[in-house]
PDB file of N, CA and C in Angstrom:
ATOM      1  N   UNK A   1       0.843  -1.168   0.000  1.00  0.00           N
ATOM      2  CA  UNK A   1       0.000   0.000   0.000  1.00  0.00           C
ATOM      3  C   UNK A   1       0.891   1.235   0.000  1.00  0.00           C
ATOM      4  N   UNK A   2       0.715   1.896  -0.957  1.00  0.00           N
ATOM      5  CA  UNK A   2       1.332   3.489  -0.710  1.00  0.00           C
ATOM      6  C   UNK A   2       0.530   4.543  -1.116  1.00  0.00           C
ATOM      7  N   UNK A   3       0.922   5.938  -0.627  1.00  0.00           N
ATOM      8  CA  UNK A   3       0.102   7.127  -0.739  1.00  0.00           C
ATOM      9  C   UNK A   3      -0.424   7.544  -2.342  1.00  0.00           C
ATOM     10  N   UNK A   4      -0.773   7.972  -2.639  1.00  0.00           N
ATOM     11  CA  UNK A   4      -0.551   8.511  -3.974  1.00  0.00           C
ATOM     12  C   UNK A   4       0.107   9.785  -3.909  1.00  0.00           C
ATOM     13  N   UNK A   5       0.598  10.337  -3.202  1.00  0.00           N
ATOM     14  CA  UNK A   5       1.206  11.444  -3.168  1.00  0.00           C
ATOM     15  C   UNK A   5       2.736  10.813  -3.252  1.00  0.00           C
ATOM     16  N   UNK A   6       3.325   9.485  -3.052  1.00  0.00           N
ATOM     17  CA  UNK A   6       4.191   8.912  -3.105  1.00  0.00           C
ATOM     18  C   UNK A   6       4.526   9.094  -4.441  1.00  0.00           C
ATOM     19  N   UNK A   7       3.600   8.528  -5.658  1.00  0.00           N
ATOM     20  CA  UNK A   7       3.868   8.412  -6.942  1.00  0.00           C
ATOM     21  C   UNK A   7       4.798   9.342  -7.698  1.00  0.00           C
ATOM     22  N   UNK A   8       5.555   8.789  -8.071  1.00  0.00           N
ATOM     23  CA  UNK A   8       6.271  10.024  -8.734  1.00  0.00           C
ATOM     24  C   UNK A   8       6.342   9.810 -10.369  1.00  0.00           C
ATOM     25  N   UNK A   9       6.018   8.496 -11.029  1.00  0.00           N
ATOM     26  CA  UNK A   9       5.903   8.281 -12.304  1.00  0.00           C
ATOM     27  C   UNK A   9       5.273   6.636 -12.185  1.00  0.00           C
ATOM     28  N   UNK A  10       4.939   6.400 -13.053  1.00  0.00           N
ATOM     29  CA  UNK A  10       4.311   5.211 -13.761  1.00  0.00           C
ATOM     30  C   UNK A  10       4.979   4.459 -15.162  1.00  0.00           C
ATOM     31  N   UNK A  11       5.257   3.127 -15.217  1.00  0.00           N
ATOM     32  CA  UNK A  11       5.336   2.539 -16.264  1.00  0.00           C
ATOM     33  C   UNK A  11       4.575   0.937 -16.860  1.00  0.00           C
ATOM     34  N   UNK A  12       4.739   1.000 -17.887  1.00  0.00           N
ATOM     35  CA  UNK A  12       4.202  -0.485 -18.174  1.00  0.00           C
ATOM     36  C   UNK A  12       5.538  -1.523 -17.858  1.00  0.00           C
ATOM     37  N   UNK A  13       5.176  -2.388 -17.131  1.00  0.00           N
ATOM     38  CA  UNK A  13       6.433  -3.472 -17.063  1.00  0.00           C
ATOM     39  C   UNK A  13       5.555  -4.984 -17.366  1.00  0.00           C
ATOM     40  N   UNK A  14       6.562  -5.876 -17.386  1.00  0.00           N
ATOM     41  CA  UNK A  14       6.141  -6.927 -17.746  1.00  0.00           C
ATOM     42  C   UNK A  14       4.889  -7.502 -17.457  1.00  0.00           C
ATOM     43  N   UNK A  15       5.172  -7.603 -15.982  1.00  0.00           N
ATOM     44  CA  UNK A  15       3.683  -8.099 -15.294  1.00  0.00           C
ATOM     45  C   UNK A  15       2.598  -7.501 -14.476  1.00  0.00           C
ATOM     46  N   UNK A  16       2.629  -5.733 -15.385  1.00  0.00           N
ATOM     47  CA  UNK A  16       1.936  -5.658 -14.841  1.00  0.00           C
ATOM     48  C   UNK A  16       2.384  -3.791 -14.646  1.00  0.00           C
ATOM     49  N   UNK A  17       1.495  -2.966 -14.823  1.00  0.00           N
ATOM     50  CA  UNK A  17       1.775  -1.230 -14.485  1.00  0.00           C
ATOM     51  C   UNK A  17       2.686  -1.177 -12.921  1.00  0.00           C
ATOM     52  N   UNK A  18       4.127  -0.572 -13.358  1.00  0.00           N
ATOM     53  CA  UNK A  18       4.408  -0.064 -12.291  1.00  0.00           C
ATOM     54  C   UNK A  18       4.849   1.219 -11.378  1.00  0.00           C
ATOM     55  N   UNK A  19       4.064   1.505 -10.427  1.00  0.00           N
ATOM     56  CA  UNK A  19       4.569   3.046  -9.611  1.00  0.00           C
ATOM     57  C   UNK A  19       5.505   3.010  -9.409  1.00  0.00           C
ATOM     58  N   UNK A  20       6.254   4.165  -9.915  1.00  0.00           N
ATOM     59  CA  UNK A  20       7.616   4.557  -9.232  1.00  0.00           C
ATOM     60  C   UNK A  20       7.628   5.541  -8.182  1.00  0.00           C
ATOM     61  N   UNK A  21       7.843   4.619  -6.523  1.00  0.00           N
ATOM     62  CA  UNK A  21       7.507   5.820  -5.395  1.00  0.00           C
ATOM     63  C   UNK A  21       8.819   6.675  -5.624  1.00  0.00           C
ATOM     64  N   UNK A  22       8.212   8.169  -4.101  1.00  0.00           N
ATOM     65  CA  UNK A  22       9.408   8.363  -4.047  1.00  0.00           C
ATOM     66  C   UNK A  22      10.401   8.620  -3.525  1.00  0.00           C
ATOM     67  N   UNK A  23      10.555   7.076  -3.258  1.00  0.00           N
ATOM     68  CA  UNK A  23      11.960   6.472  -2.622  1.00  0.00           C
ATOM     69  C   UNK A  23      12.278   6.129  -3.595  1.00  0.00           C
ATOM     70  N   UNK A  24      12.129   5.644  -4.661  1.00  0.00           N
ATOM     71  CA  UNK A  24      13.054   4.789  -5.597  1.00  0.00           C
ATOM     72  C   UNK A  24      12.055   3.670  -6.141  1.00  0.00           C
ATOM     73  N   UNK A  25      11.361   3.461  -5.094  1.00  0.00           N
ATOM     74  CA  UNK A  25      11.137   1.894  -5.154  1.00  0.00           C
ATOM     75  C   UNK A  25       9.664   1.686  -5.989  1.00  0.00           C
ATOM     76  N   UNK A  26       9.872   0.216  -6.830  1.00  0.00           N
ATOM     77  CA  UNK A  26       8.472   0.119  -7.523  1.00  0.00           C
ATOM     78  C   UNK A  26       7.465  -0.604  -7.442  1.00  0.00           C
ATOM     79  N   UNK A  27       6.294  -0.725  -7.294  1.00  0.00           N
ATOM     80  CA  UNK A  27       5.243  -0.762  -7.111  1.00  0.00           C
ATOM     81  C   UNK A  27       4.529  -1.632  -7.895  1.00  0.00           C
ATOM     82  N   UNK A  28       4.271  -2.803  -8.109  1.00  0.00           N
ATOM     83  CA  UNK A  28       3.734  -3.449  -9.885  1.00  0.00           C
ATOM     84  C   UNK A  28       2.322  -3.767  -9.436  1.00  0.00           C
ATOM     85  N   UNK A  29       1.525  -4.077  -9.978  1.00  0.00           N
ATOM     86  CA  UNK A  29      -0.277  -3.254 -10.215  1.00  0.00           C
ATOM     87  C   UNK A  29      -0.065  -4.591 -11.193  1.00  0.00           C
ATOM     88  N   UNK A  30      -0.956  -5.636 -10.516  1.00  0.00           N
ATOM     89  CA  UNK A  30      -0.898  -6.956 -11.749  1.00  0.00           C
ATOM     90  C   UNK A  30      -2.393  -7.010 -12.330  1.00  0.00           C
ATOM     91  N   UNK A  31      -3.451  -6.377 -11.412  1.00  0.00           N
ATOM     92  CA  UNK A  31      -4.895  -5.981 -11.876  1.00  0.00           C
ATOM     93  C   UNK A  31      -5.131  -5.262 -13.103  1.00  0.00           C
ATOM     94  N   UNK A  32      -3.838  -4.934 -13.496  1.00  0.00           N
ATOM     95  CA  UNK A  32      -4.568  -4.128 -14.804  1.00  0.00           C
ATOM     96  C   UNK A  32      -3.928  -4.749 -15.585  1.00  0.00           C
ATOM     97  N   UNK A  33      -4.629  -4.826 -16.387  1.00  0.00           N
ATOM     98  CA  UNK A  33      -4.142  -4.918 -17.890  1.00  0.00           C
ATOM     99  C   UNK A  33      -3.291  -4.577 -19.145  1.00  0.00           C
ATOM    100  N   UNK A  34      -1.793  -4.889 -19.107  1.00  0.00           N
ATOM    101  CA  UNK A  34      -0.792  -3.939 -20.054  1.00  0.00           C
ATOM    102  C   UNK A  34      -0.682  -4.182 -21.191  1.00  0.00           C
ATOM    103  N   UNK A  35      -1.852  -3.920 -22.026  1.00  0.00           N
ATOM    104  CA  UNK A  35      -1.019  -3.960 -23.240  1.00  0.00           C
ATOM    105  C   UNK A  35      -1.692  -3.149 -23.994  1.00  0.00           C
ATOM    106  N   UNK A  36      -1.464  -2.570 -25.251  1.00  0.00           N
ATOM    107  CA  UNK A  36      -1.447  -1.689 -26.003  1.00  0.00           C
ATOM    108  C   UNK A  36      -0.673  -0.527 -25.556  1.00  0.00           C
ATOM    109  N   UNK A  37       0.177   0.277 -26.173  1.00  0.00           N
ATOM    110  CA  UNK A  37       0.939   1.619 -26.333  1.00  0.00           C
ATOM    111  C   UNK A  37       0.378   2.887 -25.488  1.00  0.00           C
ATOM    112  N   UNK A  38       1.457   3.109 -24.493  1.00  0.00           N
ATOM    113  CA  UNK A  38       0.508   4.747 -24.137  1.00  0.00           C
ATOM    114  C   UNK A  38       0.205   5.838 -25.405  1.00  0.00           C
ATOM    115  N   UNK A  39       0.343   5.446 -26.897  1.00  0.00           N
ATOM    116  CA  UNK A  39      -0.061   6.270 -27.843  1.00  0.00           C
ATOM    117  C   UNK A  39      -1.200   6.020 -28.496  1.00  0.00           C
ATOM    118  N   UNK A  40      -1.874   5.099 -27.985  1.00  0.00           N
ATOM    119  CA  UNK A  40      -3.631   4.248 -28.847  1.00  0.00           C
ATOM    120  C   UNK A  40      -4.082   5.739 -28.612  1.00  0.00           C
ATOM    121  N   UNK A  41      -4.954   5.227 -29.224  1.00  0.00           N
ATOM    122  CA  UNK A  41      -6.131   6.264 -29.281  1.00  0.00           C
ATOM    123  C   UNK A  41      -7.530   5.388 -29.588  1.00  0.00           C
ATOM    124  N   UNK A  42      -8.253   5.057 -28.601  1.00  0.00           N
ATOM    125  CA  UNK A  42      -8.124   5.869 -27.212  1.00  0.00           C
ATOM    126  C   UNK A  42      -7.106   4.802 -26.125  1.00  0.00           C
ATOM    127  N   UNK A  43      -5.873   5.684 -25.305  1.00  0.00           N
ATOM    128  CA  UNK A  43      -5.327   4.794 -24.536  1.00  0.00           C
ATOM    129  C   UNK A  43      -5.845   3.501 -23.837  1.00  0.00           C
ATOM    130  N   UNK A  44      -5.223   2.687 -23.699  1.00  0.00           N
ATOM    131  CA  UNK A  44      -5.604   1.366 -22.673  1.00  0.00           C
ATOM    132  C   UNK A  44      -5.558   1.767 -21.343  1.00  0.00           C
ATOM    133  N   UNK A  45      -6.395   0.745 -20.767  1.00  0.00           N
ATOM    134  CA  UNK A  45      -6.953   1.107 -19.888  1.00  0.00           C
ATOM    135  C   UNK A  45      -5.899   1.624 -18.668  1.00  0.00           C
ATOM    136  N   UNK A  46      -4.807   0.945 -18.495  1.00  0.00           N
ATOM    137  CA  UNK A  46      -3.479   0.681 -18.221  1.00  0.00           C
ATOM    138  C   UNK A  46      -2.930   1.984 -17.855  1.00  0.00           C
ATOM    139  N   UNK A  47      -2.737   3.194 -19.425  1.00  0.00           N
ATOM    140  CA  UNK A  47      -2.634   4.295 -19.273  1.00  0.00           C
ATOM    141  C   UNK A  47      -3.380   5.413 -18.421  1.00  0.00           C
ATOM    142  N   UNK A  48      -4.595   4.932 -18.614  1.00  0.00           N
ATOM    143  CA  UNK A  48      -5.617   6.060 -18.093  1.00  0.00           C
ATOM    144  C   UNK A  48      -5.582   5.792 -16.537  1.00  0.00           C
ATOM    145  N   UNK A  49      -5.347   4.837 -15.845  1.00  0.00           N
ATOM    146  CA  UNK A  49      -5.143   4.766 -14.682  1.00  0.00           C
ATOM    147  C   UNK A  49      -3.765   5.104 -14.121  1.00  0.00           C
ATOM    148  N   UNK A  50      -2.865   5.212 -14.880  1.00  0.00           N
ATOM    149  CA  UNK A  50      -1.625   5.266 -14.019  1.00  0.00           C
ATOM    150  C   UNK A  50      -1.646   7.138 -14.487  1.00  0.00           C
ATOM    151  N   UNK A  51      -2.357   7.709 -15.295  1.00  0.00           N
ATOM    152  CA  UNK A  51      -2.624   9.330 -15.406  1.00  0.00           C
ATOM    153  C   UNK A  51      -3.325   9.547 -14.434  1.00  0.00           C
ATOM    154  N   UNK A  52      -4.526   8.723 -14.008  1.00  0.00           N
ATOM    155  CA  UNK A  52      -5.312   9.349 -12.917  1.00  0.00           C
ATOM    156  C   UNK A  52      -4.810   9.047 -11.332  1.00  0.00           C
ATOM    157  N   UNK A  53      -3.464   8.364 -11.479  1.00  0.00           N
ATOM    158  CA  UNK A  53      -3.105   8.360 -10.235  1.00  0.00           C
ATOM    159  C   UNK A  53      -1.859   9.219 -10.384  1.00  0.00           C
ATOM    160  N   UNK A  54      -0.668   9.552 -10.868  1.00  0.00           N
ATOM    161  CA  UNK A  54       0.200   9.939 -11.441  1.00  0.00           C
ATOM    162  C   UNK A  54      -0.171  11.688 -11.490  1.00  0.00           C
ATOM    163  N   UNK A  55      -1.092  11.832 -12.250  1.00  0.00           N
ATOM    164  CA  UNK A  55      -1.738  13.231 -13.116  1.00  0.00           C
ATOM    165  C   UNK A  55      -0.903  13.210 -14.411  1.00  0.00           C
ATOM    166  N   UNK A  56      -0.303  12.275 -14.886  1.00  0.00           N
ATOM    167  CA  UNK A  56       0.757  12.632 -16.091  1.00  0.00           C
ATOM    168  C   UNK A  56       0.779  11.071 -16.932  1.00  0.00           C
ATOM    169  N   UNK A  57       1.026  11.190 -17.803  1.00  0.00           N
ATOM    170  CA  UNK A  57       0.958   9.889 -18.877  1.00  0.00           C
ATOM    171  C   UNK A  57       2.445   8.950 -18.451  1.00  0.00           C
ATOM    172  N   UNK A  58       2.002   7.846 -18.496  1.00  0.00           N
ATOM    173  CA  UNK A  58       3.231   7.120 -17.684  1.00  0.00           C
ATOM    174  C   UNK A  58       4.341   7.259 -18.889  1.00  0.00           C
ATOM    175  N   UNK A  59       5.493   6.963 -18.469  1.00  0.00           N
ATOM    176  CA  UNK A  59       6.833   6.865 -19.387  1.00  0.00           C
ATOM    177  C   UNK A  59       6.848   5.190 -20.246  1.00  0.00           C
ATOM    178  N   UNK A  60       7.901   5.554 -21.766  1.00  0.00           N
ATOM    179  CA  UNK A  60       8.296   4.228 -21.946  1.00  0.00           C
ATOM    180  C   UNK A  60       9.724   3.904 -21.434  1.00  0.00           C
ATOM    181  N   UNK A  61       9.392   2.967 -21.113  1.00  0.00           N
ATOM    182  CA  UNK A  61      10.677   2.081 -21.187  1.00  0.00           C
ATOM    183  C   UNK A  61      11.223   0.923 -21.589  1.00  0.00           C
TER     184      UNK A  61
END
């Protein structure tokens, strides 16, 4: 469990969306669903949640 004020970025990883707190440390979210591009139109679902926790479109990596 962490704050959302913790969040400092979001990514898609293998198994699963992960928060990057901020300490460093990451967070993996296996409930959602990763796949399609944070560039679809309209984003997956994946994206739109890690913006509405985040406020910002997650990064690639």
């Amino acid at each position: 469990m962490f704050l959302r004020s913790a969040v400092t970025s979001a990514r898609q990883g293998s198994y699963g969306t992960g928060f990057v707190l901020d300490d460093g440390s990451v967070v993996v979210v296996f409930a959602l669903q990763c796949v399609g591009s944070p560039d679809s139109d309209p984003p997956p679902r994946w994206v739109v949640a890690a913006r509405d926790i985040t406020g910002r479109y997650p990064v690639r990596i």
